[in-house]
C-alpha atoms as a PDB file:
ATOM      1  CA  UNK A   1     -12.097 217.093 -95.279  1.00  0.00           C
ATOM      2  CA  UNK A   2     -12.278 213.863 -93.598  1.00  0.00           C
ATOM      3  CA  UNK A   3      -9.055 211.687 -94.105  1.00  0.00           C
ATOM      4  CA  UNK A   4     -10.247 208.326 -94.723  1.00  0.00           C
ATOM      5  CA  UNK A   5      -7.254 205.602 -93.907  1.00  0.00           C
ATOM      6  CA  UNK A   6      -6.619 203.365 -97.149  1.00  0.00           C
ATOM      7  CA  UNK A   7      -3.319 201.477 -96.338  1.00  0.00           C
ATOM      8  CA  UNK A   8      -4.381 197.844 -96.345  1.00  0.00           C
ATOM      9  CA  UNK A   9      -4.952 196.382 -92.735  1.00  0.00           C
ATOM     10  CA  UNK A  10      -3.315 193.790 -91.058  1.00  0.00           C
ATOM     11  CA  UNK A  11      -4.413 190.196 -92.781  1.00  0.00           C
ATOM     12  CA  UNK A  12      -6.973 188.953 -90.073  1.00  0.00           C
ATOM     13  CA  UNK A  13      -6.401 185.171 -88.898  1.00  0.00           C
ATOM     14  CA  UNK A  14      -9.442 183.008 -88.646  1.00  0.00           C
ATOM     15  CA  UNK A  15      -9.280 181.557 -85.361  1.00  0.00           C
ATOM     16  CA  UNK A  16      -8.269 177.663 -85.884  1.00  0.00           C
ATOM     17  CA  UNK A  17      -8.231 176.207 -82.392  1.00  0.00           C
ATOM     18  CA  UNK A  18     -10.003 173.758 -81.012  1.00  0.00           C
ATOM     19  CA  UNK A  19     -13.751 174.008 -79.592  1.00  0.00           C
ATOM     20  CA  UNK A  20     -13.582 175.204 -75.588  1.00  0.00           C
ATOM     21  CA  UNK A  21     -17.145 175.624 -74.825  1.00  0.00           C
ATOM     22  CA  UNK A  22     -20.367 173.701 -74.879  1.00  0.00           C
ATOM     23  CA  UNK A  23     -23.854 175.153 -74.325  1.00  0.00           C
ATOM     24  CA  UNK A  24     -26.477 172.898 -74.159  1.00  0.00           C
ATOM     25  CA  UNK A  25     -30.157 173.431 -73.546  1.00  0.00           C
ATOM     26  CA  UNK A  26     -31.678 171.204 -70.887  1.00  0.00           C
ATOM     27  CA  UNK A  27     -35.217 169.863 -72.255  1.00  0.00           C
ATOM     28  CA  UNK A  28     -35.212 167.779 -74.794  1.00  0.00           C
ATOM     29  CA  UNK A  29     -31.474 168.393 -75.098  1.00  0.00           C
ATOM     30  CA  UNK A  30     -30.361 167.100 -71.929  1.00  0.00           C
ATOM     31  CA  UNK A  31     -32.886 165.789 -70.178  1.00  0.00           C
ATOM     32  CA  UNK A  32     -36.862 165.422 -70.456  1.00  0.00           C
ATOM     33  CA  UNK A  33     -36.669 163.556 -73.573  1.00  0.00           C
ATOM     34  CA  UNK A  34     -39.946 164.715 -75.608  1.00  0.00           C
ATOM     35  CA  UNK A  35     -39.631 167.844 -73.970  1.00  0.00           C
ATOM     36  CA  UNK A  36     -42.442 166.622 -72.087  1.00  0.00           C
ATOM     37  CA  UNK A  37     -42.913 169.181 -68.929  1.00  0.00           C
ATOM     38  CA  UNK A  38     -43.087 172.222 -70.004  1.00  0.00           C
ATOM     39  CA  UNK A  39     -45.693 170.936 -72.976  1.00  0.00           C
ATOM     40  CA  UNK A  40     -47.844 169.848 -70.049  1.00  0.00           C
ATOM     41  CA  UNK A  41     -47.737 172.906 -68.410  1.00  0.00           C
ATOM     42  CA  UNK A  42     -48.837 175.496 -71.026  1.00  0.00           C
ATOM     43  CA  UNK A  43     -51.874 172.761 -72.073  1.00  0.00           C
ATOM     44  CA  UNK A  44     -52.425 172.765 -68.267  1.00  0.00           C
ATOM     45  CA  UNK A  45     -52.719 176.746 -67.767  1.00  0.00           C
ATOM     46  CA  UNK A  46     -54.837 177.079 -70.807  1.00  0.00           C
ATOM     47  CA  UNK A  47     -56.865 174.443 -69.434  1.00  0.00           C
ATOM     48  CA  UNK A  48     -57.830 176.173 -65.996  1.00  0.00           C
ATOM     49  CA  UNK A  49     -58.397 179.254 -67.915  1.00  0.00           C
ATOM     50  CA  UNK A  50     -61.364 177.096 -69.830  1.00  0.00           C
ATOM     51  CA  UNK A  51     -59.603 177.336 -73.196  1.00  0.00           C
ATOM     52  CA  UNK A  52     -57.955 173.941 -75.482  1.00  0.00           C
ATOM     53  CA  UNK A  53     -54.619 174.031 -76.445  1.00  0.00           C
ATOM     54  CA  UNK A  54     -53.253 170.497 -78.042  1.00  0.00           C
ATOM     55  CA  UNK A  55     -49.563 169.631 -77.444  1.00  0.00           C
ATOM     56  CA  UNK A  56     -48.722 170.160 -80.832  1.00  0.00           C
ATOM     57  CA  UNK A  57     -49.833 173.944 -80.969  1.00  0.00           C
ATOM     58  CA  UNK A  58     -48.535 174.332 -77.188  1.00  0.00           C
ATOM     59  CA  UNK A  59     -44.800 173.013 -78.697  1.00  0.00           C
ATOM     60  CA  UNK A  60     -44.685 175.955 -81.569  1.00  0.00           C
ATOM     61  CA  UNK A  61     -43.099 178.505 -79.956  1.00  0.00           C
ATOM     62  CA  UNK A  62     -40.755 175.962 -77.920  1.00  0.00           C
ATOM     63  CA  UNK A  63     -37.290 177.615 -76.803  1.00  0.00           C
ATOM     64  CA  UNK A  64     -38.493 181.433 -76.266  1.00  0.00           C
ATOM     65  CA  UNK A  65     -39.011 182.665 -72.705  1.00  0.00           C
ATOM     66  CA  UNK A  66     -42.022 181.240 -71.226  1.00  0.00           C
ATOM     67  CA  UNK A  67     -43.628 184.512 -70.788  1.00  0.00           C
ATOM     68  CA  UNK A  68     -43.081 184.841 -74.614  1.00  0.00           C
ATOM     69  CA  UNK A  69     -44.217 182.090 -75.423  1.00  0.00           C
ATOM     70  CA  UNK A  70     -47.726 182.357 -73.687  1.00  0.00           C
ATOM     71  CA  UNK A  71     -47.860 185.809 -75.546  1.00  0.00           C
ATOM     72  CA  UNK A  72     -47.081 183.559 -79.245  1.00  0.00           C
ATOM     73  CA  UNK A  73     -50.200 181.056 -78.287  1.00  0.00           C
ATOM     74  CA  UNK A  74     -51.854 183.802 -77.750  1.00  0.00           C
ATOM     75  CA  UNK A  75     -51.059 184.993 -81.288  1.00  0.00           C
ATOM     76  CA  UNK A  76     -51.451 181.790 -83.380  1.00  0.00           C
ATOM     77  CA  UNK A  77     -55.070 182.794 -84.707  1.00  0.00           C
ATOM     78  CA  UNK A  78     -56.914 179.895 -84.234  1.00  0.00           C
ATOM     79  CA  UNK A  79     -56.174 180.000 -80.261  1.00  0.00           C
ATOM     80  CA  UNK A  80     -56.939 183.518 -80.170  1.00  0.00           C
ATOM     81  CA  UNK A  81     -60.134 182.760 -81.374  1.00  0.00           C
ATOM     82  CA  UNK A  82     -60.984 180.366 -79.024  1.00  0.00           C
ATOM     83  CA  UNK A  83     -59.836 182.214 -76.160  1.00  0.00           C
ATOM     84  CA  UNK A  84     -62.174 185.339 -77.107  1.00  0.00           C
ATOM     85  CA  UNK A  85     -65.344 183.038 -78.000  1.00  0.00           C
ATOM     86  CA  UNK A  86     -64.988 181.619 -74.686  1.00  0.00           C
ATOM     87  CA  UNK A  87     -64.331 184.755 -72.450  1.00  0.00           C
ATOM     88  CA  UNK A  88     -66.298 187.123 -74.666  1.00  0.00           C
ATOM     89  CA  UNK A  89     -63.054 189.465 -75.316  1.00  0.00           C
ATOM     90  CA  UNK A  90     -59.511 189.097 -76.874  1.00  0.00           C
ATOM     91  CA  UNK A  91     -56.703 188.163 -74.409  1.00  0.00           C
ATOM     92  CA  UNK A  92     -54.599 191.183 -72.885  1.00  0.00           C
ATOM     93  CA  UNK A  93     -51.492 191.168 -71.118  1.00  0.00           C
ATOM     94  CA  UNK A  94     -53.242 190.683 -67.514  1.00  0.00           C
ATOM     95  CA  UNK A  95     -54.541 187.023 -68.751  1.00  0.00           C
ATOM     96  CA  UNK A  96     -50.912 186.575 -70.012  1.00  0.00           C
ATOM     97  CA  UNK A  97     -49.431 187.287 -66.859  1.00  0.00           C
ATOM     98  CA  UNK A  98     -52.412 185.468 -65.089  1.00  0.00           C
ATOM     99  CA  UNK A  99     -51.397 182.074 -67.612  1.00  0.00           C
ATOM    100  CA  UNK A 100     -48.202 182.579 -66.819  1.00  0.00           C
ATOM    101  CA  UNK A 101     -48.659 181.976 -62.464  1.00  0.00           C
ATOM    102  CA  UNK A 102     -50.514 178.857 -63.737  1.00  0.00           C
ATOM    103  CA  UNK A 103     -47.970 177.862 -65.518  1.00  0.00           C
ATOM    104  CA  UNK A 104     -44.840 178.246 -63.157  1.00  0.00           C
ATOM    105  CA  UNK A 105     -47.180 176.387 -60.157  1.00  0.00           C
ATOM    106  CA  UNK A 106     -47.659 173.414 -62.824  1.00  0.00           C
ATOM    107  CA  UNK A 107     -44.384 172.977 -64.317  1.00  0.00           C
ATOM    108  CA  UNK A 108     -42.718 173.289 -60.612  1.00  0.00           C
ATOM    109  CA  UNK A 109     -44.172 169.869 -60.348  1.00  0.00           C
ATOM    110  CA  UNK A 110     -43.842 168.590 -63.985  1.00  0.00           C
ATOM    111  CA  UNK A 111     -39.668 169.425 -63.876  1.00  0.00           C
ATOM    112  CA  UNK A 112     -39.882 167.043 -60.867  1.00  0.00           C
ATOM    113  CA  UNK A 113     -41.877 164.341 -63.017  1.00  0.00           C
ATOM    114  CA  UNK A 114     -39.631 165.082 -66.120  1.00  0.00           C
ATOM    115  CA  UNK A 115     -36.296 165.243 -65.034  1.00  0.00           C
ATOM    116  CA  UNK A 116     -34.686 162.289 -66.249  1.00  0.00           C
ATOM    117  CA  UNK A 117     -31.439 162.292 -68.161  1.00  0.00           C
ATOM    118  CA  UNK A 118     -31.802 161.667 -71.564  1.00  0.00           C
ATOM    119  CA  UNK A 119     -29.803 158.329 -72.300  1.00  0.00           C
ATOM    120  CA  UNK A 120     -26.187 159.354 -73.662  1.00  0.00           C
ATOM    121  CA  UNK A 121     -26.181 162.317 -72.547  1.00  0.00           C
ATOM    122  CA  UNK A 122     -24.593 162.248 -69.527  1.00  0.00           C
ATOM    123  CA  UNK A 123     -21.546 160.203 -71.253  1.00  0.00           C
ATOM    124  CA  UNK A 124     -20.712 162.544 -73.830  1.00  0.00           C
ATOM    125  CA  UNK A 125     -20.494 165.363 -71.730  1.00  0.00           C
ATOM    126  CA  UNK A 126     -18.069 163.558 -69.575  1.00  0.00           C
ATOM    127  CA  UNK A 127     -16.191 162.849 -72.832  1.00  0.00           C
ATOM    128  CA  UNK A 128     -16.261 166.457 -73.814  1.00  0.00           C
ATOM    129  CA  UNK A 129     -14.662 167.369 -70.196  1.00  0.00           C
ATOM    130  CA  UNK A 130     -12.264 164.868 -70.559  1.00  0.00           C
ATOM    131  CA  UNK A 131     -11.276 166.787 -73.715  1.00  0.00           C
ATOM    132  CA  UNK A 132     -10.940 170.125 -71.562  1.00  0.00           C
ATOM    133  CA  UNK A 133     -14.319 171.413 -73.083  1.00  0.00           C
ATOM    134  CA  UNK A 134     -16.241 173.794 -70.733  1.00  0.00           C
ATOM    135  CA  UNK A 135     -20.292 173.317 -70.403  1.00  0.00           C
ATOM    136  CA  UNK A 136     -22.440 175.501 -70.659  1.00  0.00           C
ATOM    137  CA  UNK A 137     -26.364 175.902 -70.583  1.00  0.00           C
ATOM    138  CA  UNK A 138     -29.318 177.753 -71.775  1.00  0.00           C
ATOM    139  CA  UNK A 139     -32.765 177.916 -70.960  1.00  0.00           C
ATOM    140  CA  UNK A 140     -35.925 179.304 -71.464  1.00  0.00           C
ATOM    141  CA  UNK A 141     -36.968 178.604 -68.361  1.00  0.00           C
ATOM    142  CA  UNK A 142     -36.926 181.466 -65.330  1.00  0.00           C
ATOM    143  CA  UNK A 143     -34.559 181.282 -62.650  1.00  0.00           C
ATOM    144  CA  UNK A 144     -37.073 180.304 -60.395  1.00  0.00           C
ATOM    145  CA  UNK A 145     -37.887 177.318 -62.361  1.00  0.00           C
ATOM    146  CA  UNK A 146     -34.129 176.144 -62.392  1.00  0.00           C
ATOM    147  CA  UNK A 147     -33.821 176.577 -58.955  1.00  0.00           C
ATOM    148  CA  UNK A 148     -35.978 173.101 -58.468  1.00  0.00           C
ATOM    149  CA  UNK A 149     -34.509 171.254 -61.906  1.00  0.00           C
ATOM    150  CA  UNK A 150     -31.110 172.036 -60.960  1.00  0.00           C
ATOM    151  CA  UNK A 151     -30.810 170.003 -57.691  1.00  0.00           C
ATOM    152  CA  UNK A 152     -32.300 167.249 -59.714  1.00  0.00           C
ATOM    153  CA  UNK A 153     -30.014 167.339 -62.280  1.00  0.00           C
ATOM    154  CA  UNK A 154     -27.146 167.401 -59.893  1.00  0.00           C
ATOM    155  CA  UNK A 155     -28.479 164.337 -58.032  1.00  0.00           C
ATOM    156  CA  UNK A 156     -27.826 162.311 -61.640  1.00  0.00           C
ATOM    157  CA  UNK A 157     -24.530 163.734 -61.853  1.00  0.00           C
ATOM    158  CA  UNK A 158     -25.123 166.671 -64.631  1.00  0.00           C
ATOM    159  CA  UNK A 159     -23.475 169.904 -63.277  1.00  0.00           C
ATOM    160  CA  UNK A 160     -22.874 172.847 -66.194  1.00  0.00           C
ATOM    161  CA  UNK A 161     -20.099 174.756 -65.534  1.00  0.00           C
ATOM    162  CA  UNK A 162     -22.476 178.182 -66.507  1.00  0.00           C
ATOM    163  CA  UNK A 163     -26.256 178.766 -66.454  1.00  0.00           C
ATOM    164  CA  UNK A 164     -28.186 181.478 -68.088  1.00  0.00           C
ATOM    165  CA  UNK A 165     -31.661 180.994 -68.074  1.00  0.00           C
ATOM    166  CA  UNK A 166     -34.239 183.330 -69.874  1.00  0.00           C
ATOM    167  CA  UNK A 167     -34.374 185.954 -66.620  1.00  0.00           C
ATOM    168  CA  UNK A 168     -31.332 186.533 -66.783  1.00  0.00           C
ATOM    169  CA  UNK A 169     -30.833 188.382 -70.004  1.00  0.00           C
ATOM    170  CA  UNK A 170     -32.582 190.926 -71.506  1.00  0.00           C
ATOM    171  CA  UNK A 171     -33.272 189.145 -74.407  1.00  0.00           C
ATOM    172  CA  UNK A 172     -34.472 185.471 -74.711  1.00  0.00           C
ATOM    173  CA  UNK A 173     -34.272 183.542 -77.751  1.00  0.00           C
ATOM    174  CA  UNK A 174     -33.818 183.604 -80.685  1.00  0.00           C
ATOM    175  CA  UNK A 175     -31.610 186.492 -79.333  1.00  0.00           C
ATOM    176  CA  UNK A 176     -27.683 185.642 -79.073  1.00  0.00           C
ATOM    177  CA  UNK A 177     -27.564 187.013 -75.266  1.00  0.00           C
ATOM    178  CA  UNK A 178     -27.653 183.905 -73.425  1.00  0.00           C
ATOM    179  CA  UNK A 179     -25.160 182.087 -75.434  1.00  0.00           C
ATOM    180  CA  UNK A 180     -22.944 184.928 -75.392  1.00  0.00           C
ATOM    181  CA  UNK A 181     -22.953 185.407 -71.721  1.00  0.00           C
ATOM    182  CA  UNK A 182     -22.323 181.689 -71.367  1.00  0.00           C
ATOM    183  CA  UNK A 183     -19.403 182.150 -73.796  1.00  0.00           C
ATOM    184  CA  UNK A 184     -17.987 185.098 -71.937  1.00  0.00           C
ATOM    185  CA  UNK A 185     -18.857 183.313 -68.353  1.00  0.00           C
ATOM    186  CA  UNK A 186     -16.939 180.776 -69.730  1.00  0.00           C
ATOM    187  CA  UNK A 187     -13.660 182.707 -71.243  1.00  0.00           C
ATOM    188  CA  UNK A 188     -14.201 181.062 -74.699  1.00  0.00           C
ATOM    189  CA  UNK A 189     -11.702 182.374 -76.703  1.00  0.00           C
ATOM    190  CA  UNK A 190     -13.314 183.088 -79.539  1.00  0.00           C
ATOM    191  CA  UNK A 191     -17.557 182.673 -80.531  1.00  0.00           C
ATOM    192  CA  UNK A 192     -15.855 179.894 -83.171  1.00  0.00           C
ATOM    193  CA  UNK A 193     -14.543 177.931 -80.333  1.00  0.00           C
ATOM    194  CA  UNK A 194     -18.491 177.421 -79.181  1.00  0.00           C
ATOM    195  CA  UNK A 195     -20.812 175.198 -79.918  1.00  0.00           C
ATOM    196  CA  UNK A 196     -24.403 175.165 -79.202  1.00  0.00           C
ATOM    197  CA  UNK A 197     -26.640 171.897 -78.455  1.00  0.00           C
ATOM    198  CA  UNK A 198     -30.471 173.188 -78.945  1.00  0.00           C
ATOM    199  CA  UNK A 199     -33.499 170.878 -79.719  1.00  0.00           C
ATOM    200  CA  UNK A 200     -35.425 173.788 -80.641  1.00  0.00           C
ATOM    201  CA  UNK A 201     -35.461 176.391 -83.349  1.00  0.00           C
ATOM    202  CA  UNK A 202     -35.295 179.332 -82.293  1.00  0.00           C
ATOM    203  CA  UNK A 203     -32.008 177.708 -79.987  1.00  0.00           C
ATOM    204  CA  UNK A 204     -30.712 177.465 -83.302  1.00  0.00           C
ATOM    205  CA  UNK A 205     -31.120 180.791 -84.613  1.00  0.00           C
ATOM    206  CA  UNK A 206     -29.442 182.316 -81.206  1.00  0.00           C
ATOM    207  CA  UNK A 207     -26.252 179.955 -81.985  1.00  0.00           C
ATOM    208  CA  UNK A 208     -25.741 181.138 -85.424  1.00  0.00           C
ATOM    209  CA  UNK A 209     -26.437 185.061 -84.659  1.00  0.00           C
ATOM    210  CA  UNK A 210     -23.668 184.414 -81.918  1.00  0.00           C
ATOM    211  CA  UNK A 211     -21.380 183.342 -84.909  1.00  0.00           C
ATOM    212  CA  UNK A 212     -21.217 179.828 -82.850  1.00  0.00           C
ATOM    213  CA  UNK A 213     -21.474 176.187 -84.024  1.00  0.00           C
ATOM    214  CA  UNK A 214     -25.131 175.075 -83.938  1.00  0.00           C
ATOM    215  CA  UNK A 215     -26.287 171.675 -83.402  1.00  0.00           C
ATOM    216  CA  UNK A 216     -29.694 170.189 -83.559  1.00  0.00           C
ATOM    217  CA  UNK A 217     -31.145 167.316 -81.526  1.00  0.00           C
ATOM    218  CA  UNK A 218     -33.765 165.564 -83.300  1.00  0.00           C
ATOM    219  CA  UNK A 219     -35.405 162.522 -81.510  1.00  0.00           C
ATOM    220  CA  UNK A 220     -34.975 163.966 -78.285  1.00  0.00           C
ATOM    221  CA  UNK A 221     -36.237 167.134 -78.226  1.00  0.00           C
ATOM    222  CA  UNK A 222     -39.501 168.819 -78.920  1.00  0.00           C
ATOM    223  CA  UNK A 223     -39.208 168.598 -82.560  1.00  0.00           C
ATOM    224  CA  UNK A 224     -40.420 165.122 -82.067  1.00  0.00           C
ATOM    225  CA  UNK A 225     -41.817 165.549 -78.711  1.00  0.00           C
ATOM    226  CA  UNK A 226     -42.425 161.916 -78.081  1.00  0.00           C
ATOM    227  CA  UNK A 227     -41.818 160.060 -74.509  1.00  0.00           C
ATOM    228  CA  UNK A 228     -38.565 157.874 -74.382  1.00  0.00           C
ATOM    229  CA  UNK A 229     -41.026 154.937 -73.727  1.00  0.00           C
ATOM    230  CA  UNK A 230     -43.350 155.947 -76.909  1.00  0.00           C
ATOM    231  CA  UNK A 231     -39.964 156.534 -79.084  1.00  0.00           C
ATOM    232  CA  UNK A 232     -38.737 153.404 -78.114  1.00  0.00           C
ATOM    233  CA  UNK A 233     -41.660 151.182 -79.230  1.00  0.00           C
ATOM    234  CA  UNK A 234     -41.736 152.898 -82.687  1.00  0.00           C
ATOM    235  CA  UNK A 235     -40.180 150.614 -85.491  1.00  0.00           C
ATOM    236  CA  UNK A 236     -37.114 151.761 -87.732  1.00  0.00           C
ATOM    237  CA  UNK A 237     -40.074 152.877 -90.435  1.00  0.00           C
ATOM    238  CA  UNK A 238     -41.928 154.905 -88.072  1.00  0.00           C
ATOM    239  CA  UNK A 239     -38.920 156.767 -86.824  1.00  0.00           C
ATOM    240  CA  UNK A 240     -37.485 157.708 -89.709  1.00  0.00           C
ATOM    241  CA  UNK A 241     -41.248 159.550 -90.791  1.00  0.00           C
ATOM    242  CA  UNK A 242     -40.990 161.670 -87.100  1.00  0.00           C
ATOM    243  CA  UNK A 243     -37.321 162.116 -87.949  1.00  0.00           C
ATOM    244  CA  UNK A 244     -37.572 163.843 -91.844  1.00  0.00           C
ATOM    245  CA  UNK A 245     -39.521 166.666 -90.862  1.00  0.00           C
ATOM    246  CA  UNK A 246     -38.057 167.501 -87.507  1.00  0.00           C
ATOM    247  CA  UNK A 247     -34.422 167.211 -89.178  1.00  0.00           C
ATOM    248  CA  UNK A 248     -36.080 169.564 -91.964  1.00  0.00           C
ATOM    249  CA  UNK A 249     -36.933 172.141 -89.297  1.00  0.00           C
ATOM    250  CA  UNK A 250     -33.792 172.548 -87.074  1.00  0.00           C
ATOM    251  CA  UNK A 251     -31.278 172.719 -90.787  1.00  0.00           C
ATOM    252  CA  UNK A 252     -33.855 175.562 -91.714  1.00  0.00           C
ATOM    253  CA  UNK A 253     -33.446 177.020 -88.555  1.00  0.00           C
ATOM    254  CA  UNK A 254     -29.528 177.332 -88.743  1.00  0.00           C
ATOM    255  CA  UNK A 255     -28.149 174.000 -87.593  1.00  0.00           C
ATOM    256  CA  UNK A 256     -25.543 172.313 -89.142  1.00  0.00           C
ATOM    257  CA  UNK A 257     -25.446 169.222 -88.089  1.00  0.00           C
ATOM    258  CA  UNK A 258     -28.825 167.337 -86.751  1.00  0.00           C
ATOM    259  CA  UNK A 259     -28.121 164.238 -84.530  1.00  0.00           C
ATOM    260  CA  UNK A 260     -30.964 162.375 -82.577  1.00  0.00           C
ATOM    261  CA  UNK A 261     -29.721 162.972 -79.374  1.00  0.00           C
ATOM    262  CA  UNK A 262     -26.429 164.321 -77.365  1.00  0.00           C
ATOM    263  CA  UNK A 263     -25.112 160.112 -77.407  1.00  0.00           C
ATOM    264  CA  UNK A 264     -24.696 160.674 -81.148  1.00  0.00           C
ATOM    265  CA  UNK A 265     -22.413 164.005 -80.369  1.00  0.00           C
ATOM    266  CA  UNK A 266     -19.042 162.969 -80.356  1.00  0.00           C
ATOM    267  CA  UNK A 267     -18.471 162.463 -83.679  1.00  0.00           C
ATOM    268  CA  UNK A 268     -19.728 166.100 -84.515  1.00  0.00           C
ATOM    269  CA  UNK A 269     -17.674 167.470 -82.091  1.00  0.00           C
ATOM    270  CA  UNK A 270     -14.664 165.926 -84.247  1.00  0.00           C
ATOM    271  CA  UNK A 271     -16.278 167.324 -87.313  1.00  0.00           C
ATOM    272  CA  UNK A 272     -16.304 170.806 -86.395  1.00  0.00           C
ATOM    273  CA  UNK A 273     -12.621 170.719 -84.896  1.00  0.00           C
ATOM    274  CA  UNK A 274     -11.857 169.244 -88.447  1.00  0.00           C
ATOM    275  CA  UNK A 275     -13.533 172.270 -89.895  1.00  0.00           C
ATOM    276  CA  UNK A 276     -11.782 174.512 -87.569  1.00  0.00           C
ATOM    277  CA  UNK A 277      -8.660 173.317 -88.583  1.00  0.00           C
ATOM    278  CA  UNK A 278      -9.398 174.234 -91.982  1.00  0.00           C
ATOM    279  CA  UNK A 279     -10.238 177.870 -91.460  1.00  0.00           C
ATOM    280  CA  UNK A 280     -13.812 177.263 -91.332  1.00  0.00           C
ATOM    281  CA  UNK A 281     -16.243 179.945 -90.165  1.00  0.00           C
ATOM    282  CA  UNK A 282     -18.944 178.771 -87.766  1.00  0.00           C
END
């Protein structure tokens, strides 16, 4: 007979320290406000291959592995349908891996074009350093993509302490894996003590099946997916009709908080360690 042990265990202590680790996404999050090159890119490869993608269906599966999210396109019905009207047979995983070359040849030059740092941000990382916070990052993008945005980003003064991009896991998101490699890259001391910066969905949803804090970015990010220049023409009316629904998304998704972009950061970063402090559970 099985002994099963019934004496009551030891009481378990939520861990109430302060946040060590930041992961942030780069576009949309970081920088490329709008989340503008990758957008291009994916309308671009469809393009060549003679099929119509707009920039709103082309920013639906934003956040998942780029591969992955060529195969979702693919999926959404109406672009399957216009894919096999205009090559006379449903798409197979040789036009996927043929729209994904196109892709990776046009966003090596769109990263260049859309590598700005998003206003703010660079600031409130600084502030989070200053604080002894680690940073971290997350991409969907390959390796091989990050290998030209990196250099650019380092030129502005942005250097993460950790990257994991999409090729380096074996799962992409909405998968945990690339948080949680940042978070043991980065000796975090407990998934609690993390919190995640994501402007997409499915960003989200990998925070909060790490157990870590999630935060969404709103006006930034693809959610919006408008230029900096385009944002900042809009009137206080118009923004706050882009911003309902796109805050709507990324608290359905898992976030917690929802700012408009990482300038608005610092006072959420207080929030959680308040929360912390109180026992909270991511």
């Amino acid at each position: 007979m099985m002994h099963v042990d019934t004496a009551l265990p030891a009481p378990y202590r939520m861990y109430d320290g302060p946040l060590t680790t930041a992961i942030f996404d780069w576009a949309g999050t970081v920088l490329d406000f709008g989340c503008l090159a990758p957008v291009k890119a994916f309308v671009a490869a469809f393009e060549q291959h003679g099929v119509a993608i707009s920039e709103a269906e082309a920013r639906v599966p934003m956040g998942a592995a780029k591969r992955e999210h060529i195969e979702q396109l693919l999926a959404m019905p109406a672009v399957q349908e216009r894919w096999t009207r205009h090559h006379g047979a449903a798409s197979t995983q040789a036009d996927v891996g043929a729209l994904y070359a196109v892709f990776l040849r046009s966003d090596a030059e769109n990263v260049a074009r859309y590598s700005d740092l998003i206003p703010g941000a660079l600031e409130a990382i600084d502030a989070l350093r200053a604080r002894g916070i680690a940073i971290g990052s997350t991409t969907g993008y390959p390796r091989e993509v990050m290998t030209a945005l990196v250099p650019l980003a380092h030129a502005q003064g942005y250097r993460p302490d950790h990257l994991c991009t999409a090729s380096d896991v074996a799962r992409g998101r909405p998968w945990p894996d690339m948080v949680l490699a940042n978070a043991v890259a980065l000796r975090a001391p407990d998934v609690r003590a993390c919190v995640v910066v994501d402007d997409s969905p499915s960003g989200l949803a990998s925070a909060r099946a790490a157990g870590m804090w999630a935060v969404g970015i709103a006006a930034s990010g693809n959610e919006v997916g408008l230029s900096l220049a385009d944002w900042s023409a809009l009137d206080d009316t118009a923004r706050r009709e882009h911003l309902a629904p796109a805050r709507e998304r990324l608290h359905a998704a898992g976030a917690q908080f929802v700012i408009d972009s990482l300038a608005d950061l610092l006072p959420v970063i207080d929030a959680i360690e308040q929360r912390l402090r109180a026992g909270a559970a991511a």
